[in-house]
N, C-alpha and C. Protein backbone atom coordinates (compact mmCIF):
# COMPACT_ATOMS: atom_id res chain seq x y z
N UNK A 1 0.82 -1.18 0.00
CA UNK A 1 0.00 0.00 0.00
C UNK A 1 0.87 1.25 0.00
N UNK A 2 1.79 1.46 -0.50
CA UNK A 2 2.94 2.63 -0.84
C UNK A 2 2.60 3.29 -1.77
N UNK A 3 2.35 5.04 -1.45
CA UNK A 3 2.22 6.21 -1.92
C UNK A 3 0.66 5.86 -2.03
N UNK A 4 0.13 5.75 -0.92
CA UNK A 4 -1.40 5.69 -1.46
C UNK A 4 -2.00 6.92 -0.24
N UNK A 5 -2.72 6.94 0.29
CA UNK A 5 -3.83 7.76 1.03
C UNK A 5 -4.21 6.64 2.20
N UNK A 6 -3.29 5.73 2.71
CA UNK A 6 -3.40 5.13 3.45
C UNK A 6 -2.44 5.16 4.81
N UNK A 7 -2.47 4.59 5.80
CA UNK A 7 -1.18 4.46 6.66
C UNK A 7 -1.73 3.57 7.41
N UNK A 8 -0.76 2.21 7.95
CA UNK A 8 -0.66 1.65 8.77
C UNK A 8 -0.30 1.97 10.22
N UNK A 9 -1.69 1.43 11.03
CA UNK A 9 -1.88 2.36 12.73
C UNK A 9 -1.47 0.92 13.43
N UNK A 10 -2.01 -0.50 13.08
CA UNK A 10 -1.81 -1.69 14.20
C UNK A 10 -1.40 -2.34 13.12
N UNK A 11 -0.98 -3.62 14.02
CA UNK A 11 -0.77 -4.75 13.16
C UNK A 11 -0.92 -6.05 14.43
N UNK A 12 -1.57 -7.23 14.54
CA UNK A 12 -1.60 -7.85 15.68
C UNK A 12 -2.53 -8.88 15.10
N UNK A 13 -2.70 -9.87 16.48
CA UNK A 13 -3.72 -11.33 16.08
C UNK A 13 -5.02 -10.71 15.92
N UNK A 14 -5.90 -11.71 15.25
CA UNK A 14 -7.48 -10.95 15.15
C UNK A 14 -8.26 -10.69 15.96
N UNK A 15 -8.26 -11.08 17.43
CA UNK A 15 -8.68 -10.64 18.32
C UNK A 15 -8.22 -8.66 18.61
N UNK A 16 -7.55 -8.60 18.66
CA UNK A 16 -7.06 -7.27 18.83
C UNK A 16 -7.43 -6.43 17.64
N UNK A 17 -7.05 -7.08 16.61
CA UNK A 17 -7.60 -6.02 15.20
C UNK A 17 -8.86 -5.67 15.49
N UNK A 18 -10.15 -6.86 15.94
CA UNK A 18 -11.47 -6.70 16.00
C UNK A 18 -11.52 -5.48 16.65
N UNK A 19 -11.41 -5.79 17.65
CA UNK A 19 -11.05 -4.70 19.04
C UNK A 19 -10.84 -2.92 18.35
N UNK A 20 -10.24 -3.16 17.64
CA UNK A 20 -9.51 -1.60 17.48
C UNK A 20 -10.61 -1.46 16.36
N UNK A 21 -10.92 -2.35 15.19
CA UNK A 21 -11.35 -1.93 14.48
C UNK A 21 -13.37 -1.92 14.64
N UNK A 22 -13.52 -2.27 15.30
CA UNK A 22 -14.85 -1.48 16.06
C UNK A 22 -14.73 -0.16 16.93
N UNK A 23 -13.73 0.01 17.47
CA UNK A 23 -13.94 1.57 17.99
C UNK A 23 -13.81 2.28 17.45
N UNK A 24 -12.74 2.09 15.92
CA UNK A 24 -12.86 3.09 14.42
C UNK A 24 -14.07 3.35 14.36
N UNK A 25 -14.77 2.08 14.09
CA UNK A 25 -16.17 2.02 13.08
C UNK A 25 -17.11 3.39 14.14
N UNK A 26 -17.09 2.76 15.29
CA UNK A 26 -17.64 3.52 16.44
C UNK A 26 -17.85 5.27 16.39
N UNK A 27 -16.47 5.65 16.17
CA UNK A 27 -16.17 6.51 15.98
C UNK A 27 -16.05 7.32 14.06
N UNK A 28 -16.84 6.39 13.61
CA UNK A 28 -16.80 6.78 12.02
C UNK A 28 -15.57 6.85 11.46
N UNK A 29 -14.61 6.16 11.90
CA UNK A 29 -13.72 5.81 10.78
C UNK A 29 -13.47 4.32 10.16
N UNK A 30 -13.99 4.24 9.04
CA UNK A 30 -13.82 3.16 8.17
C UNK A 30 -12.55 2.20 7.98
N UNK A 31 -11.71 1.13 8.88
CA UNK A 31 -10.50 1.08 8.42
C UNK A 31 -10.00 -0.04 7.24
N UNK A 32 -9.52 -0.32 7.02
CA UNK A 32 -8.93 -1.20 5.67
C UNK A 32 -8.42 -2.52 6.87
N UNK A 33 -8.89 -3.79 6.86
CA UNK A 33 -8.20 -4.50 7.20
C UNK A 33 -7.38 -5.70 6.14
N UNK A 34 -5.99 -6.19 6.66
CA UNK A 34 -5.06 -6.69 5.09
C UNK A 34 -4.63 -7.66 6.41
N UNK A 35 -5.07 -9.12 5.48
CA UNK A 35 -5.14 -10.29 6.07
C UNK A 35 -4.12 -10.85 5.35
N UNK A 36 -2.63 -11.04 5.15
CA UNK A 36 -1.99 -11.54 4.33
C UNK A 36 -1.88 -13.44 4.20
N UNK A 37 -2.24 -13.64 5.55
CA UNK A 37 -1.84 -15.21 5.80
C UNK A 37 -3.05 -15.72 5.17
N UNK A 38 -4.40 -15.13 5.37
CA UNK A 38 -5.86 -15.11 4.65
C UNK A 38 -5.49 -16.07 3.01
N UNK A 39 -4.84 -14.66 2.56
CA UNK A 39 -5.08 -14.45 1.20
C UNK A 39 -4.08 -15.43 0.47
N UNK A 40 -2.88 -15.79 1.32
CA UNK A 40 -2.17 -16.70 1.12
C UNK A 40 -2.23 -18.48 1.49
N UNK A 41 -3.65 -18.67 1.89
CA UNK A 41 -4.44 -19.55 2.29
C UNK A 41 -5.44 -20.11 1.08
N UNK A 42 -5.51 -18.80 0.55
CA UNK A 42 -6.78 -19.13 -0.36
C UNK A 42 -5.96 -19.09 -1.88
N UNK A 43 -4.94 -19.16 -1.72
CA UNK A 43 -4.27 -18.71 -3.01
C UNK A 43 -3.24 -20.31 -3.06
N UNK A 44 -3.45 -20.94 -1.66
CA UNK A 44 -2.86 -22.66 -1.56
C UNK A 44 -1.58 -22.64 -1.45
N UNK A 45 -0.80 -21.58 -0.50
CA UNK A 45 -0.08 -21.44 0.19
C UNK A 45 -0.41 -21.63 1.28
N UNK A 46 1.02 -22.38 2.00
CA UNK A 46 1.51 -22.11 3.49
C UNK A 46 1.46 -20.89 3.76
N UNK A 47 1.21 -20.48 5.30
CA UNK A 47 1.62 -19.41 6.47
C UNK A 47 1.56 -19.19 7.45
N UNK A 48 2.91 -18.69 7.56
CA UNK A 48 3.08 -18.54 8.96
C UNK A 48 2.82 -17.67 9.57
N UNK A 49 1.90 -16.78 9.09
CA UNK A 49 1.53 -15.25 9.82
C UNK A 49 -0.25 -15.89 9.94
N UNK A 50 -0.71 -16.72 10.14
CA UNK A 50 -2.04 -16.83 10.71
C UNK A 50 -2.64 -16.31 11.01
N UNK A 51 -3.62 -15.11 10.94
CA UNK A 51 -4.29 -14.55 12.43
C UNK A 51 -3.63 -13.42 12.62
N UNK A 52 -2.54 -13.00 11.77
CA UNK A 52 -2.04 -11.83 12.27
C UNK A 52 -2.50 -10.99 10.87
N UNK A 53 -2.84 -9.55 11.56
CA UNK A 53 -3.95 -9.10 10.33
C UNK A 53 -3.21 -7.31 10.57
N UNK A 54 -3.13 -6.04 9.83
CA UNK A 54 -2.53 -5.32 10.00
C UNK A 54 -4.17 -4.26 9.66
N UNK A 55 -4.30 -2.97 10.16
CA UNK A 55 -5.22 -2.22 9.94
C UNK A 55 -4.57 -0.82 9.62
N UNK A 56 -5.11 -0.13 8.31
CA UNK A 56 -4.66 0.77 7.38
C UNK A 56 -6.28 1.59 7.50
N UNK A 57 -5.86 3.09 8.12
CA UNK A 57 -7.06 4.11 7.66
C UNK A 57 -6.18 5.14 6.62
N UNK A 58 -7.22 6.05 6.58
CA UNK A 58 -6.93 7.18 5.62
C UNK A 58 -6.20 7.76 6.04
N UNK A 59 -5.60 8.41 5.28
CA UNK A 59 -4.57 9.68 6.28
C UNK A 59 -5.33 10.69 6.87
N UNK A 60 -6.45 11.12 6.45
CA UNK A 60 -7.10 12.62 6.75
C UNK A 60 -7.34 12.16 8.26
N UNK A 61 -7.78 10.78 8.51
CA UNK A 61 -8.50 10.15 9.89
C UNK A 61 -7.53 9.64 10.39
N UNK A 62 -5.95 9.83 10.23
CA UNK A 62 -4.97 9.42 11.08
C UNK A 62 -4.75 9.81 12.25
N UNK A 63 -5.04 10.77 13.19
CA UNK A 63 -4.42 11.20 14.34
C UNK A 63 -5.36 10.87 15.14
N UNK A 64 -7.13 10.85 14.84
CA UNK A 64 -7.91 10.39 15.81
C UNK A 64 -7.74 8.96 15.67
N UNK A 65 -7.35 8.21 14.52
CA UNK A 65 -7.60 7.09 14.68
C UNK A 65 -6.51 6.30 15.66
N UNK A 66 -4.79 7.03 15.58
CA UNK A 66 -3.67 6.96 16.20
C UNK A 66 -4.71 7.05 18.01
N UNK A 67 -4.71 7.63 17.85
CA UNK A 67 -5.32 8.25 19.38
C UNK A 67 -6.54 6.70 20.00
N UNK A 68 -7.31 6.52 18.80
CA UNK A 68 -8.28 5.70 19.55
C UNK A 68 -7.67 4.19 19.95
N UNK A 69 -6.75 4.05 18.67
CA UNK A 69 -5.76 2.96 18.63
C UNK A 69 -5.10 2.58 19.83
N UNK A 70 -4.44 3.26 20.51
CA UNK A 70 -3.41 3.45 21.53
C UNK A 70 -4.27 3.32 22.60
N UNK A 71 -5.35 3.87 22.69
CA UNK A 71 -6.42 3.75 24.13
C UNK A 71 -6.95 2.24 24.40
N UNK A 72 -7.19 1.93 22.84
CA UNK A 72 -7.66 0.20 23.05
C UNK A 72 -6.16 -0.82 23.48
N UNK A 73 -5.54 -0.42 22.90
CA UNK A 73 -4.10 -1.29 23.26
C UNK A 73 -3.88 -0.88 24.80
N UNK A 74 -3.96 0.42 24.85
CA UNK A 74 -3.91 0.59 26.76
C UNK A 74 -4.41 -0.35 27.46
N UNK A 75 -5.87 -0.40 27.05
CA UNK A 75 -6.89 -0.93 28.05
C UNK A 75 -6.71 -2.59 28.43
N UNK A 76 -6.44 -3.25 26.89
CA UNK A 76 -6.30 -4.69 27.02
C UNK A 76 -5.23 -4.61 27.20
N UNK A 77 -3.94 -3.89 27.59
CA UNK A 77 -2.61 -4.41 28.53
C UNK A 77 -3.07 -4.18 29.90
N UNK A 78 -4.30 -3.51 30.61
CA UNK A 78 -4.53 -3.60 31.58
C UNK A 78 -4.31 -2.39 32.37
């Protein structure tokens, strides 16, 4: 996703992506989720990235989304 209108905020197992990416939605930001081990599953490849899924918003919605990001990762470290 280079030189696009995108930026990568998380990257983690799908439990956590869910997590972050409902308090986007919550908060009206739409995010891009990129499942690589997914797509390399269905394409009849091996992988070793399982479950690990990375989430890409817009740039314009980067700093609230940075912000909401970091609060959910707060909370589930406790």
């Amino acid at each position: 996703m280079s030189d696009s209108d995108y930026t990568k905020i998380y990257g983690g197992n799908f439990i956590m992506v869910g997590r972050v990416k409902s308090e986007l939605e919550a908060a009206g930001i739409i995010p891009i989720i990129k499942d690589e081990g997914e797509s390399q599953r269905l394409a009849g490849y091996g992988s070793v990235n399982q479950g690990f899924q990375e989430v890409f918003v817009n740039n314009e919605e980067l700093n609230k989304a940075l912000e909401i990001t970091n609060r959910v990762i707060a909370e589930m470290k406790g």
